[in-house]
N, C-alpha and C. Protein backbone atom coordinates (compact mmCIF):
# COMPACT_ATOMS: atom_id res chain seq x y z
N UNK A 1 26.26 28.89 -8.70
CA UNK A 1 25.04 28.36 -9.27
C UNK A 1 24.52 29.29 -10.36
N UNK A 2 23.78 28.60 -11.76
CA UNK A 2 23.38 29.27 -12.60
C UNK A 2 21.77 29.26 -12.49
N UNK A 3 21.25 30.25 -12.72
CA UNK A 3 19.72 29.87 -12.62
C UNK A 3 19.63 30.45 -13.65
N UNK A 4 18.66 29.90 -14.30
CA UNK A 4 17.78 30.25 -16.04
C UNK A 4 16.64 30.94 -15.66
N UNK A 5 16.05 32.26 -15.78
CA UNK A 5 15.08 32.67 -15.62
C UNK A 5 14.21 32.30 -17.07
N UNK A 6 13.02 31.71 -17.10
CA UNK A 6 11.90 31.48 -17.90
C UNK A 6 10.54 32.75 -17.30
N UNK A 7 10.58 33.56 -17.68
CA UNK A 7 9.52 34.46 -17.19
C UNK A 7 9.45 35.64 -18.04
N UNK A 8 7.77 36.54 -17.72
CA UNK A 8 8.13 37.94 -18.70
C UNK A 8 8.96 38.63 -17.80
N UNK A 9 9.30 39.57 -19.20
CA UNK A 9 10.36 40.44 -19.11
C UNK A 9 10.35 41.69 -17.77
N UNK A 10 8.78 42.02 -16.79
CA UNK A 10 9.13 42.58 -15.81
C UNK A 10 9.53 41.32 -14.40
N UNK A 11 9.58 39.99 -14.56
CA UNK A 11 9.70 39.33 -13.56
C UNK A 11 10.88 39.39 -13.38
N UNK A 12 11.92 39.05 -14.41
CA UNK A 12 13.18 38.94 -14.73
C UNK A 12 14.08 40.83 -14.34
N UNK A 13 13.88 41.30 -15.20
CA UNK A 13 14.10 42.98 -14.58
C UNK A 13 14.09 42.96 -13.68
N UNK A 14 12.83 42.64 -12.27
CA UNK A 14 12.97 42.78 -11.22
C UNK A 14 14.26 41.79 -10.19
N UNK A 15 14.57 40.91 -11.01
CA UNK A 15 15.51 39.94 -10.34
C UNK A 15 16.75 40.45 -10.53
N UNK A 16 16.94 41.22 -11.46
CA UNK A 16 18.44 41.34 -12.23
C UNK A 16 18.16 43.07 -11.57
N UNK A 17 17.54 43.56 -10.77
CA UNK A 17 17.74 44.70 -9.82
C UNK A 17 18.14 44.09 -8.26
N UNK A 18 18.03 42.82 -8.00
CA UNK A 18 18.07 42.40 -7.02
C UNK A 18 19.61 41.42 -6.83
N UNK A 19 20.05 41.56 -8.31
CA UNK A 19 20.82 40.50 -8.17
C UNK A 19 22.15 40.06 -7.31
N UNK A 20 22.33 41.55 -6.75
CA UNK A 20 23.44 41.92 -6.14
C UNK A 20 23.13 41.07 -4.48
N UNK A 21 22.27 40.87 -4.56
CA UNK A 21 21.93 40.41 -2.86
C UNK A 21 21.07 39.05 -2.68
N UNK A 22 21.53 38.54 -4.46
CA UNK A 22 21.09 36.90 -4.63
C UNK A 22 22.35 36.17 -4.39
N UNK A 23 21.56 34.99 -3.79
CA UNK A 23 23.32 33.84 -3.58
C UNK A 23 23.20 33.16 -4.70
N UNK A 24 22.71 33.45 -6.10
CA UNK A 24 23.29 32.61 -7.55
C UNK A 24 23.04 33.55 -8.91
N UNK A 25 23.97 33.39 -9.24
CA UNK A 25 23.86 34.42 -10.95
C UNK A 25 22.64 33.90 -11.71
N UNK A 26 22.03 34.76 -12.47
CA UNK A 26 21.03 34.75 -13.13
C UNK A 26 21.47 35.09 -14.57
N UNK A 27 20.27 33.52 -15.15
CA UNK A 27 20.23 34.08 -16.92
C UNK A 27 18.82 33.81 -17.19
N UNK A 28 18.98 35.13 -18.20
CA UNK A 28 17.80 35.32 -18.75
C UNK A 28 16.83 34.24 -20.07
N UNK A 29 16.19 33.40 -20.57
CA UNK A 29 16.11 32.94 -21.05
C UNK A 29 15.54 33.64 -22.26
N UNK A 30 16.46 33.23 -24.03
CA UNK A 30 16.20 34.20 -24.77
C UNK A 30 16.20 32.97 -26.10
N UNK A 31 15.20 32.79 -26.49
CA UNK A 31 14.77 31.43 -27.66
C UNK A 31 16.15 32.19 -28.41
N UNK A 32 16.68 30.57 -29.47
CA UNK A 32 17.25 30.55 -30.63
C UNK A 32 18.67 30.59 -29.85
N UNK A 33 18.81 30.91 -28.63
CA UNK A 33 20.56 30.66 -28.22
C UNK A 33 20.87 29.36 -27.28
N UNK A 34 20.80 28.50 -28.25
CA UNK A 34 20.78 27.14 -27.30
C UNK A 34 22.08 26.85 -26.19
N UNK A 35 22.83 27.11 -26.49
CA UNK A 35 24.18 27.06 -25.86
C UNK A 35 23.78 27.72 -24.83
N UNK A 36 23.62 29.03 -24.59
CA UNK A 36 23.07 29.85 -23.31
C UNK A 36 22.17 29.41 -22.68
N UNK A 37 21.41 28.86 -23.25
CA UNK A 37 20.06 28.23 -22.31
C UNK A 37 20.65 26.66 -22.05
N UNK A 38 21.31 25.76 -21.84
CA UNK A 38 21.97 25.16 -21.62
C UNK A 38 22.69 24.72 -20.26
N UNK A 39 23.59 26.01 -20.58
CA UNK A 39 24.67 25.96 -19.29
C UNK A 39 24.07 26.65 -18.06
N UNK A 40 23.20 26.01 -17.13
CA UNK A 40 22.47 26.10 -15.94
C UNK A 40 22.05 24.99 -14.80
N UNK A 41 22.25 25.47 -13.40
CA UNK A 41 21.70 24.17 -12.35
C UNK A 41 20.58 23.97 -12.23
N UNK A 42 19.89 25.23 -12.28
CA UNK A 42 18.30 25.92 -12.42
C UNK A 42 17.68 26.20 -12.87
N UNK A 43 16.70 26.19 -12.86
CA UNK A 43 15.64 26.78 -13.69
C UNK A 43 14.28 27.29 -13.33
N UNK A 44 13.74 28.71 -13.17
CA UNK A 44 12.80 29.12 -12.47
C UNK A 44 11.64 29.41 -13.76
N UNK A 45 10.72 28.60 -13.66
CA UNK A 45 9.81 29.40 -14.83
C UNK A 45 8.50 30.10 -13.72
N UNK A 46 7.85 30.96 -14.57
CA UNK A 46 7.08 32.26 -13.95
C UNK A 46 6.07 31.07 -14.64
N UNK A 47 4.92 31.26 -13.75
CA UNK A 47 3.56 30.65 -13.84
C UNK A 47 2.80 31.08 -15.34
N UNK A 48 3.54 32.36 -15.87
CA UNK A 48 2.46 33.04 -17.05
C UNK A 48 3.26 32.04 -18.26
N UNK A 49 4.61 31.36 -18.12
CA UNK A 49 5.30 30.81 -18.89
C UNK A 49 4.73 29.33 -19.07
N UNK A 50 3.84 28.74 -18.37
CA UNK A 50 3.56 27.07 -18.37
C UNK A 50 3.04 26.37 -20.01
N UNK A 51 2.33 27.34 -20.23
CA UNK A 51 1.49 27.34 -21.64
C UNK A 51 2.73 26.76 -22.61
N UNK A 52 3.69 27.30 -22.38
CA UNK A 52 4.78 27.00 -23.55
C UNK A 52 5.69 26.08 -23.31
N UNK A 53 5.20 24.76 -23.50
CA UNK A 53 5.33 23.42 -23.52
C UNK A 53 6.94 23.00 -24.18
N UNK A 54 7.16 22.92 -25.44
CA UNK A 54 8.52 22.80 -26.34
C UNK A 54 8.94 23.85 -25.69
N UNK A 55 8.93 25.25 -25.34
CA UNK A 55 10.52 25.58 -25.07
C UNK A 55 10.79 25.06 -23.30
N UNK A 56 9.39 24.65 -22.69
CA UNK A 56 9.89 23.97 -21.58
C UNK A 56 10.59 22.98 -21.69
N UNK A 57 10.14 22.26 -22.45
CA UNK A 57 11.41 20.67 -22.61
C UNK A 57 12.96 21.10 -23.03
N UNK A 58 12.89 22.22 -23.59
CA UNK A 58 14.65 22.92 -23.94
C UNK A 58 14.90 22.87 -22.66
N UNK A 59 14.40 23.26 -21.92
CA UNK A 59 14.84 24.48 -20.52
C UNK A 59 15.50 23.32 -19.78
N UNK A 60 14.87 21.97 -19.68
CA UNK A 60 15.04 21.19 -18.82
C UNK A 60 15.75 19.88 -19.33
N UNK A 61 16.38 20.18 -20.73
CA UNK A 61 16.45 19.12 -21.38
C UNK A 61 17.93 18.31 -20.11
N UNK A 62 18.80 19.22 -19.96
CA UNK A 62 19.97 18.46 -18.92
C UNK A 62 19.56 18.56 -17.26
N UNK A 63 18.56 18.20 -17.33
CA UNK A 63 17.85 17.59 -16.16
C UNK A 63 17.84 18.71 -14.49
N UNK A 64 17.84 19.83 -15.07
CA UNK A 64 17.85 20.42 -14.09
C UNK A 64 17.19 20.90 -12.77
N UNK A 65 17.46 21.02 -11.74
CA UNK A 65 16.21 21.83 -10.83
C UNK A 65 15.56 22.81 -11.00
N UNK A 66 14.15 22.60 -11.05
CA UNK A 66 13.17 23.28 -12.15
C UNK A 66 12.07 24.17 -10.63
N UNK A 67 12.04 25.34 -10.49
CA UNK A 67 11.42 25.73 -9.34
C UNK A 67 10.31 26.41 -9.95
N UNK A 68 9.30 26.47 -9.64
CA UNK A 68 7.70 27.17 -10.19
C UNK A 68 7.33 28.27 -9.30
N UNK A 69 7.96 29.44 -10.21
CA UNK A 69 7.14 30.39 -9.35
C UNK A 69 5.68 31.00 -9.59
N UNK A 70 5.09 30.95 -8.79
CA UNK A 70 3.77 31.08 -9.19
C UNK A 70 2.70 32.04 -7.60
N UNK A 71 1.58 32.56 -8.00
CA UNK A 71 1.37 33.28 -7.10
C UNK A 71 -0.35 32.44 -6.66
N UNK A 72 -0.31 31.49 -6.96
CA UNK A 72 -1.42 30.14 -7.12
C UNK A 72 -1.07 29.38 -6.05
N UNK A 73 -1.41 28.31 -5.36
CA UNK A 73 -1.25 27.51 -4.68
C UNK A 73 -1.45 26.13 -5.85
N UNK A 74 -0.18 25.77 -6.48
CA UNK A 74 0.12 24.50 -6.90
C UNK A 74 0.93 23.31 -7.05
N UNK A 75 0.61 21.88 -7.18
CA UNK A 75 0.81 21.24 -6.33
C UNK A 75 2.47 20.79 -7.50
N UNK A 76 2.96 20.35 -6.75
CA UNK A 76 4.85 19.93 -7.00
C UNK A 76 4.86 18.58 -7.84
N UNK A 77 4.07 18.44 -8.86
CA UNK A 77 3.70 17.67 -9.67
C UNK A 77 5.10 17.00 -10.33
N UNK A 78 5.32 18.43 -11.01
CA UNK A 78 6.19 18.31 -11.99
C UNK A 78 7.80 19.34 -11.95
N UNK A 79 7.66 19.61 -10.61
CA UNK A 79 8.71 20.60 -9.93
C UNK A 79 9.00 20.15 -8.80
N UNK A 80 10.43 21.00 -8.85
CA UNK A 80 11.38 20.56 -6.99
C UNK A 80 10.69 21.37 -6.47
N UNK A 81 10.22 22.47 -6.40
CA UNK A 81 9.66 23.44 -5.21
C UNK A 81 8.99 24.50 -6.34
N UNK A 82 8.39 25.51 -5.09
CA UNK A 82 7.19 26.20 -5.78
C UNK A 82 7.92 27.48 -4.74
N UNK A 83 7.98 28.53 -5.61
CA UNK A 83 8.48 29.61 -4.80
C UNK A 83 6.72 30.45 -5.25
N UNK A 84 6.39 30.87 -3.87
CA UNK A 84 5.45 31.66 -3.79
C UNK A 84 5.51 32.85 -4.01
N UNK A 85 4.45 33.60 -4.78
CA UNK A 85 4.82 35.07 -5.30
C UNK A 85 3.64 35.41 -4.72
N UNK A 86 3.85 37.50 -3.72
CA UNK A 86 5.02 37.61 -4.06
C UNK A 86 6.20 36.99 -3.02
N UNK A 87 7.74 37.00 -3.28
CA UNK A 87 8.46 36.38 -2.08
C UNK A 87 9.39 37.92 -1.98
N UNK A 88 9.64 37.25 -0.71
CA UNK A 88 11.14 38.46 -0.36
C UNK A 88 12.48 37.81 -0.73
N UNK A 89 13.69 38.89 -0.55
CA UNK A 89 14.59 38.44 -0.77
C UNK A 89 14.96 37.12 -0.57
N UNK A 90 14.79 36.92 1.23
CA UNK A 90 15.16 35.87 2.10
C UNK A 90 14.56 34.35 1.18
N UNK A 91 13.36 34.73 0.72
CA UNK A 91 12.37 33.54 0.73
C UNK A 91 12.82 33.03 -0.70
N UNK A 92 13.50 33.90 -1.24
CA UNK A 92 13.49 33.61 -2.88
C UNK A 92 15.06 32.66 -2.73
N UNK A 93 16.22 33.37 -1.81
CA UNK A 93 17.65 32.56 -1.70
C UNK A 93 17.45 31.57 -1.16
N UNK A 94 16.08 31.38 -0.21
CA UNK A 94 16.38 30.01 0.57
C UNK A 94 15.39 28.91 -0.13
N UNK A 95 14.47 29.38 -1.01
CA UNK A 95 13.89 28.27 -1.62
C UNK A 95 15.16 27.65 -2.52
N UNK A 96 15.58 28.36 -3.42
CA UNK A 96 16.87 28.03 -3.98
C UNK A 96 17.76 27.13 -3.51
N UNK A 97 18.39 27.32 -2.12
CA UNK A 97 19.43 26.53 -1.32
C UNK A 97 19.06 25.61 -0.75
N UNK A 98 17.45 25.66 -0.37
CA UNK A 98 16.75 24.23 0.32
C UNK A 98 16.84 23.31 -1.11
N UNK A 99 15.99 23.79 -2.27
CA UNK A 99 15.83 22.56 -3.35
C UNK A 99 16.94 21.83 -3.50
N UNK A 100 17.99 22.58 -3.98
CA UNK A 100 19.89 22.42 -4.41
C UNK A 100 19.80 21.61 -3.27
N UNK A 101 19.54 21.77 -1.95
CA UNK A 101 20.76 20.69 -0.68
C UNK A 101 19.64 19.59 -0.72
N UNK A 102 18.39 19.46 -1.33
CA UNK A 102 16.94 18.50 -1.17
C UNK A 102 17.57 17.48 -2.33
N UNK A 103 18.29 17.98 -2.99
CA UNK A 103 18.15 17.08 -4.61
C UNK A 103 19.44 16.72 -4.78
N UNK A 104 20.84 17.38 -4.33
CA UNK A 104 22.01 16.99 -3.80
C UNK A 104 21.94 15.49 -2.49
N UNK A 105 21.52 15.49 -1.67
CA UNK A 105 20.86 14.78 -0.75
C UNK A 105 20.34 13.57 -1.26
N UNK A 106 19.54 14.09 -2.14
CA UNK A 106 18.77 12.85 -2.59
C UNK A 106 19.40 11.84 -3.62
N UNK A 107 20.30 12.84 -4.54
CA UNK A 107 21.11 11.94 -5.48
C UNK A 107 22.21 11.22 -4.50
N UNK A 108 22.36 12.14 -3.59
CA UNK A 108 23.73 11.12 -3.34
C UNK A 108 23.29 10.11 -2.53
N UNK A 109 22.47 9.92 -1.83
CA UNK A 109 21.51 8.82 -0.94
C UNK A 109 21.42 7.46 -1.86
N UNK A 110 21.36 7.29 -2.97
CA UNK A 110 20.63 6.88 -3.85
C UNK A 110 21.72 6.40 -4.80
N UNK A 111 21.99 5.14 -5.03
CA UNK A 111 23.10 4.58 -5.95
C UNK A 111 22.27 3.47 -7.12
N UNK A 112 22.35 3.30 -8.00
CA UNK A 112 22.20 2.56 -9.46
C UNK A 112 23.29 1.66 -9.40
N UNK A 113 22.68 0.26 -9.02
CA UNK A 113 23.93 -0.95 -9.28
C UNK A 113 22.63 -1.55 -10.54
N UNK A 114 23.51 -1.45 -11.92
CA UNK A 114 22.55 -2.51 -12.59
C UNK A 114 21.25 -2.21 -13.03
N UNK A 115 20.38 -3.26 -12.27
CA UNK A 115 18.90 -3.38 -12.05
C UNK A 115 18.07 -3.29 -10.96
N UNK A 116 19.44 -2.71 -10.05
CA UNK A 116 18.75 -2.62 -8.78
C UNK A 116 18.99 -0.87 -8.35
N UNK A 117 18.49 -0.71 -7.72
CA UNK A 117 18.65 0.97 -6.21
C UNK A 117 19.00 0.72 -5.37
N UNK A 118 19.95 1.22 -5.06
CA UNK A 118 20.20 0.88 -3.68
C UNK A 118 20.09 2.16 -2.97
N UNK A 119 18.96 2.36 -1.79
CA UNK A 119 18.73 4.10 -1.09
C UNK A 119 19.20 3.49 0.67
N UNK A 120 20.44 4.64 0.17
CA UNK A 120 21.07 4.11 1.77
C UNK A 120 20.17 4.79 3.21
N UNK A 121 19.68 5.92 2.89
CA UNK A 121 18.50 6.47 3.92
C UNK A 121 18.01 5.44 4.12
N UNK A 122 16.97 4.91 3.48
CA UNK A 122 16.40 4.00 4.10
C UNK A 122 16.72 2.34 3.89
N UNK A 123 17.74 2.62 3.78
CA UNK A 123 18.94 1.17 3.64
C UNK A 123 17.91 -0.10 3.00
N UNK A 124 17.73 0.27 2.04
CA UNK A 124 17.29 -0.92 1.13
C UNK A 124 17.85 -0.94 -0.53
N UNK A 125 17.73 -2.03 -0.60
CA UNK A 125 17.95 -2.80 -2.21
C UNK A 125 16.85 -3.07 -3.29
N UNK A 126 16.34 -2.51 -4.20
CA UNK A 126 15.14 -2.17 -4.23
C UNK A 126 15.36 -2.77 -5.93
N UNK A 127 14.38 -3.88 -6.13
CA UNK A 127 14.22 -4.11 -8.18
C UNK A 127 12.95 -3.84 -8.27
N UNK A 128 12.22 -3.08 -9.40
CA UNK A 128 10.85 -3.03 -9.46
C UNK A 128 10.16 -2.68 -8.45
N UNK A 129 8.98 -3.47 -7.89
CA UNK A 129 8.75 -3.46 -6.42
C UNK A 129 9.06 -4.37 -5.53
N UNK A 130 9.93 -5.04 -5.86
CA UNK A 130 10.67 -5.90 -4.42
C UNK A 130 11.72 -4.67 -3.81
N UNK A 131 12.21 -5.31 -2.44
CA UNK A 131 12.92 -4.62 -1.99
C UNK A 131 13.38 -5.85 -0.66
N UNK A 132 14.74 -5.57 -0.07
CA UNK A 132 15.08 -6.27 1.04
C UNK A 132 16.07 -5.46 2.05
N UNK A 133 15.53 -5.38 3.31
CA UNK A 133 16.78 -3.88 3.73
C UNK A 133 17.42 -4.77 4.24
N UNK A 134 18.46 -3.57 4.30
CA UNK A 134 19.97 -4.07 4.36
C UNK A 134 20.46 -3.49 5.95
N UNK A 135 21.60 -3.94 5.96
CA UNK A 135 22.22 -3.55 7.70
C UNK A 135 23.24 -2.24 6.89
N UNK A 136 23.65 -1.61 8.69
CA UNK A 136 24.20 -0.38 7.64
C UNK A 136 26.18 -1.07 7.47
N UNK A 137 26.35 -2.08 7.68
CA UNK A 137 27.72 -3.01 7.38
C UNK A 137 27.47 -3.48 5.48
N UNK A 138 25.84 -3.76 5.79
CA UNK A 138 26.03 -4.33 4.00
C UNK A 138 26.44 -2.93 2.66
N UNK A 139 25.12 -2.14 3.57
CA UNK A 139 25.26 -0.92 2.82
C UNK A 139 26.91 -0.28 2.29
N UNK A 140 27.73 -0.60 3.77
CA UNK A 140 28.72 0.16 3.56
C UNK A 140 29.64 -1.14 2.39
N UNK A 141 29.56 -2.12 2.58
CA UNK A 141 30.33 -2.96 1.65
C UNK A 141 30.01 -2.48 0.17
N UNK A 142 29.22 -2.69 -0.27
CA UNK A 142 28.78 -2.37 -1.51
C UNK A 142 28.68 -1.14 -1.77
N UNK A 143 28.95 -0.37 -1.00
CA UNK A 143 29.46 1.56 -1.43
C UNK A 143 30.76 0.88 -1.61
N UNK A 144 31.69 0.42 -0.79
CA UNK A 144 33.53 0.21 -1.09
C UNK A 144 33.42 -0.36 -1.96
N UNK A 145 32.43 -1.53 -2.53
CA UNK A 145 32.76 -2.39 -3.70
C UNK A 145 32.60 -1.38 -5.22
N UNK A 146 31.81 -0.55 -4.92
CA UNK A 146 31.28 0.43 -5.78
C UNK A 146 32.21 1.21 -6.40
N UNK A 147 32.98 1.48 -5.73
CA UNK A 147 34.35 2.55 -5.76
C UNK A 147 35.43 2.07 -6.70
């Protein structure tokens, strides 16, 4: 896993002293190298970073998991998770591995036929706001037909 650090320069320092005992490589985010800021699963921006609107839309332009660290109590508006500062080691790898298996989970639950959704969790067929659930025999037909 790649994570994009968006933060000042002592948040980041402190991560890249830690990095040896993180479960995902870290990059630093550095304007004007688009290619580098790019190739990532993640993306952690530091709460002092929100203000800066356009290079947030870079950060996230290939749709990534976007985690808010922040030392505020705020609400998951516009983020997969909110890592609380300050965190410990533990708290910082497992917010990480919960979002990744939350949003893995969720994409794969979740199929696009068309004009419709189909969310096999809760086994329905869903256009707009109609919806009609399904048995888990239909579900499975239309995953094989899918294939």
């Amino acid at each position: 896993m790649n994570v994009l650090i968006f933060s000042p320069k002592y948040f980041f320092t402190t991560l890249i002293e830690l990095e040896p005992y993180l479960k995902f490589n870290l990059k630093e985010y550095l304007p004007g190298l688009n290619k580098e800021n790019t190739s990532h699963d993640i993306v952690i921006i530091h709460k002092d970073f929100l203000d800066n609107k356009d290079q947030i839309k870079i950060l996230i332009y290939n749709n990534p998991i976007v985690i808010l660290a922040s030392d505020e109590n705020i609400k998951l508006a516009n983020y997969d998770s909110v890592l609380k500062l300050p965190a410990s080691l533990n708290e910082i790898n497992s917010i990480v591995e919960q979002t990744i298996s939350k949003k893995i989970f969720s994409k794969n639950s979740s199929i696009l036929i068309k004009d419709y959704l189909l969310n096999k969790n809760e086994k329905k067929l869903i256009k707009d706001k109609n919806f009609i659930i399904l048995t888990e025999k239909e579900i499975q037909l239309l995953d094989l037909f899918l294939v």
